[in-house]
C-alpha atoms as a PDB file:
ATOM      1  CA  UNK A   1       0.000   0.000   0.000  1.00  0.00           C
ATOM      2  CA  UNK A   2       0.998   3.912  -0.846  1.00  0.00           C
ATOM      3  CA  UNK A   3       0.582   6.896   0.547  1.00  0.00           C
ATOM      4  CA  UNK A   4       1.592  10.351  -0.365  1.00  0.00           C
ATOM      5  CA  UNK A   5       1.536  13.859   0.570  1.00  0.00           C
ATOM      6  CA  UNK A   6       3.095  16.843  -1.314  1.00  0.00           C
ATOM      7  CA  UNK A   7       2.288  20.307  -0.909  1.00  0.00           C
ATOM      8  CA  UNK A   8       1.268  22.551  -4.087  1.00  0.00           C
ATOM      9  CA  UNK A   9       4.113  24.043  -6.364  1.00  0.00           C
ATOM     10  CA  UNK A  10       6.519  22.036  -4.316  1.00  0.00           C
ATOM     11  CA  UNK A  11       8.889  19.920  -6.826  1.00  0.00           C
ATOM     12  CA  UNK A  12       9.072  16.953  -4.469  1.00  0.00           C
ATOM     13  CA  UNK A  13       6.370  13.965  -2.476  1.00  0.00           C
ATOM     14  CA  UNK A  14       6.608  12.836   0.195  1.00  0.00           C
ATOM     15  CA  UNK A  15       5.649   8.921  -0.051  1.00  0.00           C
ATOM     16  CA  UNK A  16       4.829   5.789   2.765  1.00  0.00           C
ATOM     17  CA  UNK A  17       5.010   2.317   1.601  1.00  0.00           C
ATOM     18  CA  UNK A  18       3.662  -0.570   3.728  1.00  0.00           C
ATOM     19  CA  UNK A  19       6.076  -3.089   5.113  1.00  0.00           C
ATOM     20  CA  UNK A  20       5.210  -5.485   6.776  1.00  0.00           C
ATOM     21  CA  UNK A  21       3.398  -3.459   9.481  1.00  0.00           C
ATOM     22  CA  UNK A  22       5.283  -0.371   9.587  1.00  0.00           C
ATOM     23  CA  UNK A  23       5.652   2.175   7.477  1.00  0.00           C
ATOM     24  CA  UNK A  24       8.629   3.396   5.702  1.00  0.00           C
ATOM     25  CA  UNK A  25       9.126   6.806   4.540  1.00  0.00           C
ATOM     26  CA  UNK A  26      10.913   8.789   2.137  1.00  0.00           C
ATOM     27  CA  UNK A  27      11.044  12.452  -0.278  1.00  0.00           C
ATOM     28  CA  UNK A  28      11.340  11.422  -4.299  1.00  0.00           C
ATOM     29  CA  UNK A  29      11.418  14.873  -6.942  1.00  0.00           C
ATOM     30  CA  UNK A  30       9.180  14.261  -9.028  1.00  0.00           C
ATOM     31  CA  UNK A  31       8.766  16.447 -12.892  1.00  0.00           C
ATOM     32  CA  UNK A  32       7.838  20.068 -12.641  1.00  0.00           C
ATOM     33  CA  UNK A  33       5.878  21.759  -9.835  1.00  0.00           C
ATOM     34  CA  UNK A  34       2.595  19.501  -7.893  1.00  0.00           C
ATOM     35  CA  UNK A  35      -0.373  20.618  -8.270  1.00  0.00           C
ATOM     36  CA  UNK A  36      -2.245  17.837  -6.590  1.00  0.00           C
ATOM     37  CA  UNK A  37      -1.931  13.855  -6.591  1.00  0.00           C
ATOM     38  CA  UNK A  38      -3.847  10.706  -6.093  1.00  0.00           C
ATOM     39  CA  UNK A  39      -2.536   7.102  -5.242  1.00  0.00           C
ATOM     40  CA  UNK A  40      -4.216   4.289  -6.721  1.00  0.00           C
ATOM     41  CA  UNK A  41      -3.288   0.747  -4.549  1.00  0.00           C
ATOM     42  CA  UNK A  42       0.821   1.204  -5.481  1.00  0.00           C
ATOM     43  CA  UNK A  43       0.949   3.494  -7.958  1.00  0.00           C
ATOM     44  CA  UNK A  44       1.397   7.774  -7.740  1.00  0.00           C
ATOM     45  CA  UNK A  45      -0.065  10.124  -9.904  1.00  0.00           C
ATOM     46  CA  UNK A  46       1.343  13.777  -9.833  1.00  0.00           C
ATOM     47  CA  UNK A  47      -0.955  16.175 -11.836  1.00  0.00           C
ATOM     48  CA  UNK A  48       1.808  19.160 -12.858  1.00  0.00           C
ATOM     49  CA  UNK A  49       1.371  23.004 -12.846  1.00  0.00           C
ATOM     50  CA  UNK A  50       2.927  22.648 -16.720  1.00  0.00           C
ATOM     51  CA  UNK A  51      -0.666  20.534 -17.227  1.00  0.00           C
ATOM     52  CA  UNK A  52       0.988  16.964 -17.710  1.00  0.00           C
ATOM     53  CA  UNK A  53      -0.259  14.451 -15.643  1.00  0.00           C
ATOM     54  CA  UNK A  54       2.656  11.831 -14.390  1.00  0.00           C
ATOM     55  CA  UNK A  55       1.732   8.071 -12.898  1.00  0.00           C
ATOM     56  CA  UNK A  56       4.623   6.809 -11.223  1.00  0.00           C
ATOM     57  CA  UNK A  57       4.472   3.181 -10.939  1.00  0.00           C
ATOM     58  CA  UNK A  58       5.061   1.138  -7.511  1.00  0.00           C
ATOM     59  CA  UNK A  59       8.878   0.000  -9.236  1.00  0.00           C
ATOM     60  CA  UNK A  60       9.843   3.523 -10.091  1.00  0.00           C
ATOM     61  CA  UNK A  61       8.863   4.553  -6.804  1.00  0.00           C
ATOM     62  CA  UNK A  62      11.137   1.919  -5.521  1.00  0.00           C
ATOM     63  CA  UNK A  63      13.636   3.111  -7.523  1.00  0.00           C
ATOM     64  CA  UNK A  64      13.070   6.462  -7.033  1.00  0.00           C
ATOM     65  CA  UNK A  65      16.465   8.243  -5.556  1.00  0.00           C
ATOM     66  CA  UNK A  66      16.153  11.796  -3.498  1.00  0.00           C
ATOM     67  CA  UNK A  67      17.696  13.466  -6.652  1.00  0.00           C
ATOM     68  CA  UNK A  68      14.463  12.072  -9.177  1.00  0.00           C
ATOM     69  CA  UNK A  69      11.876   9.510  -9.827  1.00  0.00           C
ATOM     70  CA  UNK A  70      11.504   8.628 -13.701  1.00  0.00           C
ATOM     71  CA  UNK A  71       7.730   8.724 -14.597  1.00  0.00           C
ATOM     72  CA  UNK A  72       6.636   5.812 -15.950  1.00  0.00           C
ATOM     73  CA  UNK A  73       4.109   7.213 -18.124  1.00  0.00           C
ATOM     74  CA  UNK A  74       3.457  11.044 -18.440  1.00  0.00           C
ATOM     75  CA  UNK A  75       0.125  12.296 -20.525  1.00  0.00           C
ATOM     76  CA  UNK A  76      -0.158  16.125 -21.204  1.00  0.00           C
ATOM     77  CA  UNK A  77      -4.211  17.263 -20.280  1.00  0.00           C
ATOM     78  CA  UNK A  78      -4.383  20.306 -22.835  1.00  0.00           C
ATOM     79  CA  UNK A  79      -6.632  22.261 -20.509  1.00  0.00           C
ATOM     80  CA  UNK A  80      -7.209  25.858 -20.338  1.00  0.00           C
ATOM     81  CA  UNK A  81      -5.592  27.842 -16.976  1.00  0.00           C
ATOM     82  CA  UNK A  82      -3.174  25.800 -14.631  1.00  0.00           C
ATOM     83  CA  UNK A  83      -4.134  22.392 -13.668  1.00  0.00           C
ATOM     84  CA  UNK A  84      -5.481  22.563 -10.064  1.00  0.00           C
ATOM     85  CA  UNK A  85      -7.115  19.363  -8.843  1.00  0.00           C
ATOM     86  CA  UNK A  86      -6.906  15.988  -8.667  1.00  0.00           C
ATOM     87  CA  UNK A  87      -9.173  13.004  -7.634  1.00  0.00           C
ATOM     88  CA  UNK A  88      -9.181   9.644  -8.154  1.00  0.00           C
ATOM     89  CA  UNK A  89     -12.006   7.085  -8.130  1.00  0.00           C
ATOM     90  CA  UNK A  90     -12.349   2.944  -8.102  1.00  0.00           C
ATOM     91  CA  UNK A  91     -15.296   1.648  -8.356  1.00  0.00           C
ATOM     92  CA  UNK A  92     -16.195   0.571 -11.678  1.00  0.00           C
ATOM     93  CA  UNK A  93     -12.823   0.900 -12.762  1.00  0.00           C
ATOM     94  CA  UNK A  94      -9.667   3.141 -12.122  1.00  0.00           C
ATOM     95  CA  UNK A  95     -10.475   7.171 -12.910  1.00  0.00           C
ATOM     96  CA  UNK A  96      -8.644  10.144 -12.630  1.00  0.00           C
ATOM     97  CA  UNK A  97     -10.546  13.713 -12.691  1.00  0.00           C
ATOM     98  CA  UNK A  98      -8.143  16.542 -13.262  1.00  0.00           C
ATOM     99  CA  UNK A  99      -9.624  20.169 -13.061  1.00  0.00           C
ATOM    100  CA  UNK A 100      -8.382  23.316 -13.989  1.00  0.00           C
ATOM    101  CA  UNK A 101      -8.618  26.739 -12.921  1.00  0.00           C
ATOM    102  CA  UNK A 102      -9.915  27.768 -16.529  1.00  0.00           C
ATOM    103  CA  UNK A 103     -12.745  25.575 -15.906  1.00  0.00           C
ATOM    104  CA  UNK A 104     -11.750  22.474 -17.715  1.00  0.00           C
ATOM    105  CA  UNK A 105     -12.441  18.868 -16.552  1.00  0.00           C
ATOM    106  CA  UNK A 106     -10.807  16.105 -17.986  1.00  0.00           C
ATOM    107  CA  UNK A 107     -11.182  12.378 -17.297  1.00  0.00           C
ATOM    108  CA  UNK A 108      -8.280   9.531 -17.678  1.00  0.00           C
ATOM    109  CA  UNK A 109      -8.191   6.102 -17.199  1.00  0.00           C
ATOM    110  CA  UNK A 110      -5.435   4.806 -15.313  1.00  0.00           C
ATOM    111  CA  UNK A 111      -4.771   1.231 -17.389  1.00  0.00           C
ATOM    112  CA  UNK A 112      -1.693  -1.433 -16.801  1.00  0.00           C
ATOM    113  CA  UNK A 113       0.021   0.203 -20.024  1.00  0.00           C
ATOM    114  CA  UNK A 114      -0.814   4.112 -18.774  1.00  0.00           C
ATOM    115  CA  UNK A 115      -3.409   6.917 -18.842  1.00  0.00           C
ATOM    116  CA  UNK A 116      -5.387   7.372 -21.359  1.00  0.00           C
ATOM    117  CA  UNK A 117      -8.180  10.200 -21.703  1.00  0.00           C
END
């Protein structure tokens, strides 16, 4: 299991991965400035003030030094105004809802080979 926390326009998360029954912690830079972000089971998806949306996948995560994590897919939204929200759904199948402050809404579907919108 994931969890993450980053703060807006911040260049770096701050992610928790399950073992065992702890937790272990650590920072990873991600691309470009956060807007927001959503974890899906083990995977992170950063939703960039440049309007790309990033997933980073549970293995680049575990690769994922303090000086970078390589996205494992990266999907630019082409909305209007700067990207601003983020929110991820389940049930009936894996969603991500990505506002912007232009008033564009945008849904992907997070799929085993990426996003697609």
């Amino acid at each position: 299991e994931l969890c993450a926390l980053g703060r807006r326009g911040a260049g770096s998360v701050c992610v928790a991965r399950r073992r065992g029954t702890a937790y272990e912690a650590k920072m990873i830079a991600v691309d470009g400035n956060v807007s927001d972000l959503a974890v899906i089971g083990t995977s992170l998806f950063v939703l960039g003030s440049d309007g790309k949306l990033r997933l980073y996948a549970s293995d680049a995560i575990e690769r994922a030094a303090a000086d970078g994590a390589q996205a494992t897919c990266e999907l630019d939204l082409r909305v209007s105004g700067e990207p601003s929200t983020l929110c991820a759904t389940v049930k009936g199948g894996n969603k991500l809802w990505a506002g912007s402050r232009g008033g564009d809404l945008v849904c992907c579907d997070a799929v085993k080979r990426g996003l697609d919108i």
